[in-house]
PDB file of N, CA and C in Angstrom:
ATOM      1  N   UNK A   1     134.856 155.422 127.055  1.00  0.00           N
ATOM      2  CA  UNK A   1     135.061 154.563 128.194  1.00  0.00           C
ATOM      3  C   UNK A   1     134.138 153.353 128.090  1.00  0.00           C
ATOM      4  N   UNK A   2     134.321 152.336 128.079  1.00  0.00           N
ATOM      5  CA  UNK A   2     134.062 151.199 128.014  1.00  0.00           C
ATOM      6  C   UNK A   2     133.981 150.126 129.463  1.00  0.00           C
ATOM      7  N   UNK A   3     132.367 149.957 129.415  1.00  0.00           N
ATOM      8  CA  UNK A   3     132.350 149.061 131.074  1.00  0.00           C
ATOM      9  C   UNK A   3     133.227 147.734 130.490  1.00  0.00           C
ATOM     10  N   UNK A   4     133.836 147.107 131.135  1.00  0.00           N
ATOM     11  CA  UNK A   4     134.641 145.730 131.599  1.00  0.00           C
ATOM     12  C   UNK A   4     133.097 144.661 131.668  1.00  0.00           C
ATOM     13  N   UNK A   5     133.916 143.521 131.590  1.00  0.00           N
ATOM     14  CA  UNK A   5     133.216 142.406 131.724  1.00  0.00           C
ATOM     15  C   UNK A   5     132.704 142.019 133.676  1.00  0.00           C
ATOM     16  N   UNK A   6     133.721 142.509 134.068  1.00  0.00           N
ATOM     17  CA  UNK A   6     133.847 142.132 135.510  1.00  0.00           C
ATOM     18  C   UNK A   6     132.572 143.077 135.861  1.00  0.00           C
ATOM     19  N   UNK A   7     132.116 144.311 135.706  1.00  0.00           N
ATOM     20  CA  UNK A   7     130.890 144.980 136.072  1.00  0.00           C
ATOM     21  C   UNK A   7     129.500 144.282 135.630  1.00  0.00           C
ATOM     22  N   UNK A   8     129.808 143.545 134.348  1.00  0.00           N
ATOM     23  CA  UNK A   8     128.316 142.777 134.635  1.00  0.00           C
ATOM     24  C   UNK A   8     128.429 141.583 134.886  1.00  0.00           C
ATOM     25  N   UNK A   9     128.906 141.020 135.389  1.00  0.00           N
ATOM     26  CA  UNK A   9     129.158 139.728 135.996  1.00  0.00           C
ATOM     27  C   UNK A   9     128.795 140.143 137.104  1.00  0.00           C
ATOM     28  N   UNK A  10     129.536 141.689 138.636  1.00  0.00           N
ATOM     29  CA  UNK A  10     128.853 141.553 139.355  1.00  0.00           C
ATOM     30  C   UNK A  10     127.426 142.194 139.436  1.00  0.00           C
ATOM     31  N   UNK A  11     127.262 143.037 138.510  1.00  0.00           N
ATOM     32  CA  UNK A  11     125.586 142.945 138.466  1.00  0.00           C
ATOM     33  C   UNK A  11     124.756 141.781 138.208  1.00  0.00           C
ATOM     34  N   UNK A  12     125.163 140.686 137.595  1.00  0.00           N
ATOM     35  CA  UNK A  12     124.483 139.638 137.221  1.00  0.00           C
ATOM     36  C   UNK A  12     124.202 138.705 138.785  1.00  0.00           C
ATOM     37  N   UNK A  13     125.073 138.663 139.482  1.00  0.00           N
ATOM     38  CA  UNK A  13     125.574 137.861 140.540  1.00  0.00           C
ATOM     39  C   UNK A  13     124.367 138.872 142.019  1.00  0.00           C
ATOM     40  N   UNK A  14     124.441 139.864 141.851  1.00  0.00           N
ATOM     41  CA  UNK A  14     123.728 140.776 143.035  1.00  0.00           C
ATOM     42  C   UNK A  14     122.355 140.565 142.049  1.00  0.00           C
ATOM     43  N   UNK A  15     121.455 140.570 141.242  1.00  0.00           N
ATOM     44  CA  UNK A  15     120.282 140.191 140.817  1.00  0.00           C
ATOM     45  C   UNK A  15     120.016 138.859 141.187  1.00  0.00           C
ATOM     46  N   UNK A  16     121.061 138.145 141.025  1.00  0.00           N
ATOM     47  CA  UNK A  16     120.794 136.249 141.010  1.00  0.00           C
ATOM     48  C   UNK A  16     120.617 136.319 142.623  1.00  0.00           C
ATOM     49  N   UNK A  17     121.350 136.812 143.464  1.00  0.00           N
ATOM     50  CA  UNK A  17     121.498 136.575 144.513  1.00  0.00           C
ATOM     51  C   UNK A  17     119.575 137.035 145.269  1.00  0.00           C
ATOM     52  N   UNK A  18     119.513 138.623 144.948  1.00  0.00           N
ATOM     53  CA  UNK A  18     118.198 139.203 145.238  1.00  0.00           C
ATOM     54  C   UNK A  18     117.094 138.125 144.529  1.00  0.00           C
ATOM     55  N   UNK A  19     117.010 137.629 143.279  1.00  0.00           N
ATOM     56  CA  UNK A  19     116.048 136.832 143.080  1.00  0.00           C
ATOM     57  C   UNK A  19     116.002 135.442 143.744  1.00  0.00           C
ATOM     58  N   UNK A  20     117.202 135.168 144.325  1.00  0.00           N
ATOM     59  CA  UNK A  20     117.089 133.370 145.544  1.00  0.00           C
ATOM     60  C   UNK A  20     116.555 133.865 146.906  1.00  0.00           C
ATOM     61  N   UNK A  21     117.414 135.063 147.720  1.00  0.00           N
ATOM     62  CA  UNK A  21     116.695 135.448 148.558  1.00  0.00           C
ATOM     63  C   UNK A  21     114.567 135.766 148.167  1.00  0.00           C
ATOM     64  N   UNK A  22     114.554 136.106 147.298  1.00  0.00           N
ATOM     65  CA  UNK A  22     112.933 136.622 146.835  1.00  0.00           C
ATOM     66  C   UNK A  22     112.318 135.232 147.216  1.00  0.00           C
ATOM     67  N   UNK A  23     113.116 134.193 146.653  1.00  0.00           N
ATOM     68  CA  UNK A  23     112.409 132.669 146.829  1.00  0.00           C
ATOM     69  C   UNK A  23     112.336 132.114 148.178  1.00  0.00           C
ATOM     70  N   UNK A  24     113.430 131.901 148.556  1.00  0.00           N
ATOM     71  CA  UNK A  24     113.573 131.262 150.084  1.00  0.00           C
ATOM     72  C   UNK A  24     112.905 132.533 150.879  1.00  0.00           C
ATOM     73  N   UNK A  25     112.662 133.511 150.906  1.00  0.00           N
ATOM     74  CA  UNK A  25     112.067 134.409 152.191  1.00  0.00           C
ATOM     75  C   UNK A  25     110.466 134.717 151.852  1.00  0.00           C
ATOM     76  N   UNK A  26     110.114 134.495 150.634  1.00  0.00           N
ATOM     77  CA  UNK A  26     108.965 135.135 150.429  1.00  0.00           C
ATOM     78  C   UNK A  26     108.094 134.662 150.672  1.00  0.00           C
ATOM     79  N   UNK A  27     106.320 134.776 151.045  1.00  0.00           N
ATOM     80  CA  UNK A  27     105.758 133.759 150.811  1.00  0.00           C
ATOM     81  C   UNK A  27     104.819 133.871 149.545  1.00  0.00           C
ATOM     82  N   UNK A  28     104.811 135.298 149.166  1.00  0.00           N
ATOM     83  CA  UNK A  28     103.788 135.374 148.111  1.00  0.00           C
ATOM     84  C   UNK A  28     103.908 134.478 146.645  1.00  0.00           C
ATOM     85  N   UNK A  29     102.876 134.060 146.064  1.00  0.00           N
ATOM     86  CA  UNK A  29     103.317 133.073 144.950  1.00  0.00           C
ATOM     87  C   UNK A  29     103.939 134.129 143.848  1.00  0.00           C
ATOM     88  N   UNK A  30     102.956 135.178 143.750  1.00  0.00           N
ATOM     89  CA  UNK A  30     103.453 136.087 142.701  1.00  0.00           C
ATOM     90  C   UNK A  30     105.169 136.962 142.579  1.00  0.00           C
ATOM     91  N   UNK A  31     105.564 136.862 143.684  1.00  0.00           N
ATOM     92  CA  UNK A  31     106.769 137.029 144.387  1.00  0.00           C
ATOM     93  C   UNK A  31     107.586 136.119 143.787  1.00  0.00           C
ATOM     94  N   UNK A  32     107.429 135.316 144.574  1.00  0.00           N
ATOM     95  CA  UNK A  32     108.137 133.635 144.204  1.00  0.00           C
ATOM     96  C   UNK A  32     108.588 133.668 142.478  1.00  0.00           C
ATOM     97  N   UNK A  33     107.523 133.634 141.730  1.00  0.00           N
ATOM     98  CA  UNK A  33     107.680 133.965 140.388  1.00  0.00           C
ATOM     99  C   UNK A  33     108.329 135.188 139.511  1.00  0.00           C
ATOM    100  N   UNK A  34     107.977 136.273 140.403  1.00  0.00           N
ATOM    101  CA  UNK A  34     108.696 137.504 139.564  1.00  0.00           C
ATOM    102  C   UNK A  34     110.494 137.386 140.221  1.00  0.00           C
ATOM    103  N   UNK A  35     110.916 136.506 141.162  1.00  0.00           N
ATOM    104  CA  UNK A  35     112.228 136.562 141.887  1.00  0.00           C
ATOM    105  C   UNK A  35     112.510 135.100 140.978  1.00  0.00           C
ATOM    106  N   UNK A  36     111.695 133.933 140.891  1.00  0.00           N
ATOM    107  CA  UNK A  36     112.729 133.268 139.583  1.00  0.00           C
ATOM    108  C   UNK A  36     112.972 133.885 138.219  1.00  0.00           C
ATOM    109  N   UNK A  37     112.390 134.838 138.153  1.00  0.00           N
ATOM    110  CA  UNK A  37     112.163 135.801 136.748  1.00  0.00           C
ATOM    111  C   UNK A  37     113.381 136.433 136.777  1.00  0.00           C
ATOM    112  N   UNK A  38     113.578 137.151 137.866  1.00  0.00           N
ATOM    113  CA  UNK A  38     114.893 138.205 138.052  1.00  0.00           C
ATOM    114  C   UNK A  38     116.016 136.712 138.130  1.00  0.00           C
ATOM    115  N   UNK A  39     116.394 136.242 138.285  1.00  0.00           N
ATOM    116  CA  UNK A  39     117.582 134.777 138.727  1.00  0.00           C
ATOM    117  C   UNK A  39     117.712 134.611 136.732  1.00  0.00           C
ATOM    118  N   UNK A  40     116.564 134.417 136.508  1.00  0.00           N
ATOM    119  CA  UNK A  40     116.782 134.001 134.578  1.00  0.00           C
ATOM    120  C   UNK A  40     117.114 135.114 134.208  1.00  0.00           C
ATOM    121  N   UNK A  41     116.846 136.395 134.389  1.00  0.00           N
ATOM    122  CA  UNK A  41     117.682 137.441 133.397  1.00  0.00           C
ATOM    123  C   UNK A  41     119.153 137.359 134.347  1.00  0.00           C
ATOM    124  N   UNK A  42     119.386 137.669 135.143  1.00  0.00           N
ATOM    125  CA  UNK A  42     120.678 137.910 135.875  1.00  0.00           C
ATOM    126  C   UNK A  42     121.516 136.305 135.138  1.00  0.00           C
ATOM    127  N   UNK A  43     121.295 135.503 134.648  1.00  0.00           N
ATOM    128  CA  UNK A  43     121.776 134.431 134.002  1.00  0.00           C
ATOM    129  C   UNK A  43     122.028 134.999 132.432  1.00  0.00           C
ATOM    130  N   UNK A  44     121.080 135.437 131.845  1.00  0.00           N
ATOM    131  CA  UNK A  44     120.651 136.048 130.734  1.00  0.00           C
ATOM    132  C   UNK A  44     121.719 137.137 130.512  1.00  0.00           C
ATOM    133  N   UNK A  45     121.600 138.449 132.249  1.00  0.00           N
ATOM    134  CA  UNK A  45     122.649 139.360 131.926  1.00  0.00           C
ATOM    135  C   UNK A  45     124.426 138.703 131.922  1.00  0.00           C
ATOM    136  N   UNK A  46     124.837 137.886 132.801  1.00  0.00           N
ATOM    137  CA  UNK A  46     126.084 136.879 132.435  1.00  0.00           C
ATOM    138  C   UNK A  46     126.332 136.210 131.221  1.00  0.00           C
ATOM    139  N   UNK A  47     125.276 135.437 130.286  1.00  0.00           N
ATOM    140  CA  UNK A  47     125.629 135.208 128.838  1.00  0.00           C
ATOM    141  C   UNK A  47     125.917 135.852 128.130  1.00  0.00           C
ATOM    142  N   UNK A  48     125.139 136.897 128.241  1.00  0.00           N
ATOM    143  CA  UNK A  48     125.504 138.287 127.180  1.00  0.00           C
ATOM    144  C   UNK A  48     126.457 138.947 127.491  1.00  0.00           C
ATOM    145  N   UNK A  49     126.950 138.893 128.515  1.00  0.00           N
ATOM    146  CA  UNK A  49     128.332 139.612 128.473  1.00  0.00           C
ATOM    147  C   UNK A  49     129.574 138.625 127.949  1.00  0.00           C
ATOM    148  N   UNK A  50     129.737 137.737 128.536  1.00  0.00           N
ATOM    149  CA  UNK A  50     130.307 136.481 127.992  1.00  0.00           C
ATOM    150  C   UNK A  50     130.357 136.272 127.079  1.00  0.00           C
ATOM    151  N   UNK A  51     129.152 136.269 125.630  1.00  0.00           N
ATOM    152  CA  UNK A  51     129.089 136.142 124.768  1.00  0.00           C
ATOM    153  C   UNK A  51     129.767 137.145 124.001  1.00  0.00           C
ATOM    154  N   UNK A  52     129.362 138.311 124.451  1.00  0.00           N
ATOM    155  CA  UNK A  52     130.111 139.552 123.825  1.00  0.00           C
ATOM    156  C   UNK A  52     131.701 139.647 123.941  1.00  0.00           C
ATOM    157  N   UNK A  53     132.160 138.966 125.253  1.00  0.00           N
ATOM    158  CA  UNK A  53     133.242 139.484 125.434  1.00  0.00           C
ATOM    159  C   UNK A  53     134.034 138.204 124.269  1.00  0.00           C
ATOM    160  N   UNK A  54     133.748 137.309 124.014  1.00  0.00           N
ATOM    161  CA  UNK A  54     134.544 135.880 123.140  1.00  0.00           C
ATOM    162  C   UNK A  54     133.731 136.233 121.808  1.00  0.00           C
ATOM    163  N   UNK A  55     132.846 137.328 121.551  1.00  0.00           N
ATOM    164  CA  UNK A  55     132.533 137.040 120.442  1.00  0.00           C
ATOM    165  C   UNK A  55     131.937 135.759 119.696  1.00  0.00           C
ATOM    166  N   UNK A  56     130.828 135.382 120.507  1.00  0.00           N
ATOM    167  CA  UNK A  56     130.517 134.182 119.835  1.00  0.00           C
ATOM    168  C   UNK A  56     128.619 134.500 120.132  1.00  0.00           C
ATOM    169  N   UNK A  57     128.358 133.677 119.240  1.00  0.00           N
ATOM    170  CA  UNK A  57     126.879 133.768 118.831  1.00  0.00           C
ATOM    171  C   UNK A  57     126.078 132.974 119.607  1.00  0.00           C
ATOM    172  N   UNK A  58     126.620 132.044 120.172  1.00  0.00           N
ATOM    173  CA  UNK A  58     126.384 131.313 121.225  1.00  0.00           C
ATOM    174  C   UNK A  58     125.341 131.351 122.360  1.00  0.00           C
ATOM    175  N   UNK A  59     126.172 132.285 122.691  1.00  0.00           N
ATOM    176  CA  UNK A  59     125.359 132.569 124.310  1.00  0.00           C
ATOM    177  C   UNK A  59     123.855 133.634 124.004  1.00  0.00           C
ATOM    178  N   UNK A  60     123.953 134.673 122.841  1.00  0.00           N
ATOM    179  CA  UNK A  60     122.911 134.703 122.390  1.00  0.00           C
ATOM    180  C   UNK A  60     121.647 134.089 122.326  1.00  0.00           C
ATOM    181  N   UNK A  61     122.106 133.342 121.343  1.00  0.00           N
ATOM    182  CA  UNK A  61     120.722 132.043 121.279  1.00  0.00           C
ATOM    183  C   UNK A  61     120.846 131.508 121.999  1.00  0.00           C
ATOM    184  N   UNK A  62     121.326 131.256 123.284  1.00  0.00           N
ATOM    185  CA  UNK A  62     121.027 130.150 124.584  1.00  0.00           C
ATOM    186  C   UNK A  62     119.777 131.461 125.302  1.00  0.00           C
ATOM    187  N   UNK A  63     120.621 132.439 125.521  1.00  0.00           N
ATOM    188  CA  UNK A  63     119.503 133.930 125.768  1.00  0.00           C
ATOM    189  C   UNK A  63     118.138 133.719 125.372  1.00  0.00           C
ATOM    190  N   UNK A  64     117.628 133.772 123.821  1.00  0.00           N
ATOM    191  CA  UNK A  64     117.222 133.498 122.978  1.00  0.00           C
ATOM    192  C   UNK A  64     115.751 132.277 124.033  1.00  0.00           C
ATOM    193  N   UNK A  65     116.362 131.250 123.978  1.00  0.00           N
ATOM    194  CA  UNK A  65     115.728 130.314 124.178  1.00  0.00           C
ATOM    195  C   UNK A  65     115.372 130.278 125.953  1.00  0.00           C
ATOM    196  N   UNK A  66     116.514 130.663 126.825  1.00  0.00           N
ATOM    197  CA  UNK A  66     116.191 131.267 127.989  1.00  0.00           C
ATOM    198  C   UNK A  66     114.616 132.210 128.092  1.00  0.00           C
ATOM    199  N   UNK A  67     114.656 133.143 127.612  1.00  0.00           N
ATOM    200  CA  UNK A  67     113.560 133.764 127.299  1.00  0.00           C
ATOM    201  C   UNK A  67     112.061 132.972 127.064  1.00  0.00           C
ATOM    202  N   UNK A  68     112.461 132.169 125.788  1.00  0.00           N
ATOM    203  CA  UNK A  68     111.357 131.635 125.488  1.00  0.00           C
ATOM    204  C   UNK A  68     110.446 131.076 126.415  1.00  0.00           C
ATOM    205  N   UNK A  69     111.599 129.732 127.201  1.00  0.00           N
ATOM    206  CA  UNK A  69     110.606 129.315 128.104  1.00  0.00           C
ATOM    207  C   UNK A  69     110.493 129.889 129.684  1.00  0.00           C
ATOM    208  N   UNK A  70     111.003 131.295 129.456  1.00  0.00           N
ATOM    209  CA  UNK A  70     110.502 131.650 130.906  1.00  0.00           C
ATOM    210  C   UNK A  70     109.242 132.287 130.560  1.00  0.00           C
ATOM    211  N   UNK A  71     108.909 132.849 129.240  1.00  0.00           N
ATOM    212  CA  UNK A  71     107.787 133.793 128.901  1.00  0.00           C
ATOM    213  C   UNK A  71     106.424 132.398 129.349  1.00  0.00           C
ATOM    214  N   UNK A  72     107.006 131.141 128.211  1.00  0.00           N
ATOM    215  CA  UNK A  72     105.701 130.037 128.678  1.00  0.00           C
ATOM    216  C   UNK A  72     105.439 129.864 130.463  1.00  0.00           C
ATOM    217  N   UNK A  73     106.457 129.575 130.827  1.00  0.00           N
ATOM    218  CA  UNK A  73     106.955 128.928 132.457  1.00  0.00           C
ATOM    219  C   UNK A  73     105.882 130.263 133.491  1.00  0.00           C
ATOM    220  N   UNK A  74     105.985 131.670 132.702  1.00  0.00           N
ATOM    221  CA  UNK A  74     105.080 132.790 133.128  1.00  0.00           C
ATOM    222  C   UNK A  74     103.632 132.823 132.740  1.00  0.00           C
ATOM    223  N   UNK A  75     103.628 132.395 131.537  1.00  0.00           N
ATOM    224  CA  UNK A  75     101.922 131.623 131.415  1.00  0.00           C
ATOM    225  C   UNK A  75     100.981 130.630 132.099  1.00  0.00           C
ATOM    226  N   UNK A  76     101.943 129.496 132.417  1.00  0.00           N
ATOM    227  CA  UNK A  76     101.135 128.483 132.759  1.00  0.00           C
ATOM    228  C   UNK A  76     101.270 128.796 134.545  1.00  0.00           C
ATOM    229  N   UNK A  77     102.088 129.697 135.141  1.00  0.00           N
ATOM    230  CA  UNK A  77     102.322 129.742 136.206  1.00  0.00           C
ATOM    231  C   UNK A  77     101.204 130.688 136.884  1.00  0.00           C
ATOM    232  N   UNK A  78     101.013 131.624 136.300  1.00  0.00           N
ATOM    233  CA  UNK A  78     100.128 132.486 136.360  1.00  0.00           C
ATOM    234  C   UNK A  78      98.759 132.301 136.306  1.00  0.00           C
ATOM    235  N   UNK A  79      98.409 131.358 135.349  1.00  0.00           N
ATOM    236  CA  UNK A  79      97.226 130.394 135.547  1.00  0.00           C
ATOM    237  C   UNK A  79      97.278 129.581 136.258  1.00  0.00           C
ATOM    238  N   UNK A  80      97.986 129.172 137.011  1.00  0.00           N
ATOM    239  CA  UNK A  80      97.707 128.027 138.275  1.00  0.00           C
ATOM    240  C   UNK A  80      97.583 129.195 139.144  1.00  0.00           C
ATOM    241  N   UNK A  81      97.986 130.161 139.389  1.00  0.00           N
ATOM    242  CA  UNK A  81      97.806 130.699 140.697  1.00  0.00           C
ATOM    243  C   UNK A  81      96.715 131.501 140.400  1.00  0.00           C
ATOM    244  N   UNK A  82      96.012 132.131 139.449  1.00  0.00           N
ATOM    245  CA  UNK A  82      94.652 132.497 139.486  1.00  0.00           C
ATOM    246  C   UNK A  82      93.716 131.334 139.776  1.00  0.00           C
ATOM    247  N   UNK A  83      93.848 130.006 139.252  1.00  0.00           N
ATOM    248  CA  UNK A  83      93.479 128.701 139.477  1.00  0.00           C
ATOM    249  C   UNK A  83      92.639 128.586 140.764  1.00  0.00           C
ATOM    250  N   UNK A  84      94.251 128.309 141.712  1.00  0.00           N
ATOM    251  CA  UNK A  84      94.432 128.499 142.952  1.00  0.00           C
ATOM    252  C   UNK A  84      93.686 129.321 143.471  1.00  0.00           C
ATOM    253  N   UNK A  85      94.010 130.794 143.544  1.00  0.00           N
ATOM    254  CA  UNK A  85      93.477 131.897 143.821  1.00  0.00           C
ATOM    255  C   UNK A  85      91.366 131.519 143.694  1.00  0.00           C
ATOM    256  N   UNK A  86      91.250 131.047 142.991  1.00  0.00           N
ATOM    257  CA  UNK A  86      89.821 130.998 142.621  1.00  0.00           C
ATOM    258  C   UNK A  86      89.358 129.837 144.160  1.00  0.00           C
ATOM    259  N   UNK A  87      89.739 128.793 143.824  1.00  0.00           N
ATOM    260  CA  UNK A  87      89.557 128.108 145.229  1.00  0.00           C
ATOM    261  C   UNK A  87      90.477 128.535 146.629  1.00  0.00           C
ATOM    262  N   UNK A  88      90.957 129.052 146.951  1.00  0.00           N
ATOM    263  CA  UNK A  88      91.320 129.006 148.447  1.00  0.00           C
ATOM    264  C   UNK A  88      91.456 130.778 148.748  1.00  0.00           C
ATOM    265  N   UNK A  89      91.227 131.335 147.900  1.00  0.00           N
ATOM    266  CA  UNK A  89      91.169 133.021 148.072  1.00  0.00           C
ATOM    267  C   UNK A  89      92.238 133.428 148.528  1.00  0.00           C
ATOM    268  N   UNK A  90      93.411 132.578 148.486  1.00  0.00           N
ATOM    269  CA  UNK A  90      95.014 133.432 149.038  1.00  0.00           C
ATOM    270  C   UNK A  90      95.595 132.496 147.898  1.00  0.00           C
ATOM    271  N   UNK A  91      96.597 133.420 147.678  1.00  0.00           N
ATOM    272  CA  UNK A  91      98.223 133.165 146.934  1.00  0.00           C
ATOM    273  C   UNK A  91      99.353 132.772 147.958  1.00  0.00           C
ATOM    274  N   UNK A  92      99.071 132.817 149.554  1.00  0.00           N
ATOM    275  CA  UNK A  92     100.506 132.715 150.310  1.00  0.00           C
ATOM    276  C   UNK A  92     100.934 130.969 150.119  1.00  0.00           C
ATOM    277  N   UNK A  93     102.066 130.729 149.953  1.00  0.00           N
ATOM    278  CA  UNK A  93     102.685 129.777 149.469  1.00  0.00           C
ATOM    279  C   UNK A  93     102.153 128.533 150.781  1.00  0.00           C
ATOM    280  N   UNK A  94     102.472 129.013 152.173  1.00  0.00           N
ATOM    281  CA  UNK A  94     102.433 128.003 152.806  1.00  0.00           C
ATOM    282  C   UNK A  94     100.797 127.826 153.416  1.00  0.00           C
ATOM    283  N   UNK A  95      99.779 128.239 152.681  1.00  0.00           N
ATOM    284  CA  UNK A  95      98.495 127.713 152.631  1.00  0.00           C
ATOM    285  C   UNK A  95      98.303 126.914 152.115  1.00  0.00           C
ATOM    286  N   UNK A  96      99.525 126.280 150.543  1.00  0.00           N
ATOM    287  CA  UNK A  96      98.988 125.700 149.513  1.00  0.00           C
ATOM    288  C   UNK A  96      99.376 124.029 149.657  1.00  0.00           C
ATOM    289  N   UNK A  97      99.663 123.577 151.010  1.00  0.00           N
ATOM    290  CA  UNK A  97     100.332 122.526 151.130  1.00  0.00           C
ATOM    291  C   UNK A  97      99.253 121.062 151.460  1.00  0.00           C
ATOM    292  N   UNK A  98      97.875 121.729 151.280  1.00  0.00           N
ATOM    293  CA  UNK A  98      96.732 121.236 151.586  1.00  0.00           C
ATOM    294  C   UNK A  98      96.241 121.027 150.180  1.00  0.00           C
ATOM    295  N   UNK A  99      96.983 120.968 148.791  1.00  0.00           N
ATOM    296  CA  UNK A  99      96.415 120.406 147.607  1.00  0.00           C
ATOM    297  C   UNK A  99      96.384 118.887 147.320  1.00  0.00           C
ATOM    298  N   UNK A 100      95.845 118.428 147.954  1.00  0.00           N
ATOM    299  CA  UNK A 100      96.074 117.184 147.871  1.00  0.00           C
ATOM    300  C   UNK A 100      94.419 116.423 147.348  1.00  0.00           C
ATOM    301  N   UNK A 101      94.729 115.551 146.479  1.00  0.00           N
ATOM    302  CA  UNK A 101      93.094 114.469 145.999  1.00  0.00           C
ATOM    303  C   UNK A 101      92.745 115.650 144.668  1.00  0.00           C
TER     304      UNK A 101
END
């Protein structure tokens, strides 16, 4: 038995969806980041099925490179908010609107 394309498309679509809600409702920064994290694989899980289903190499290496710069985008992000964290002793998003000079 063989899953269909249509089952990970809507798994891809209920992750994308849970990682926008994570953004717009959350306030934690670390939140914020692990819910654009979940939105790039749920993109990630739609190429790869796509890719698989046309047989093309394609969507792979778009995967591929997806990855790459979310792994950096998780480095440098993570260091701003320890950054952060070092001067104002909170991560909540709407403290941080006072970075200014």
């Amino acid at each position: 038995m063989e899953i269909g394309i249509g089952a990970y498309v809507v798994l891809s679509a209920v992750l994308f969806t849970l990682g926008a809600l994570g953004v717009m409702l959350r306030r934690n920064a670390i939140i914020v980041f692990m819910s654009v994290e979940l939105m790039l694989n749920a993109a990630n899980l739609a190429f790869v099925a796509f890719a698989r289903q046309f047989n093309d190499v394609n969507g792979h290496l778009f995967v591929f490179f997806v990855i790459t710069v979310a792994a950096a985008e998780v480095g440098i992000g993570l260091a701003l908010i320890v950054a952060i964290f070092r001067t104002k002793k909170s991560i909540n998003i709407d403290s941080m609107n006072q970075l200014k000079g």
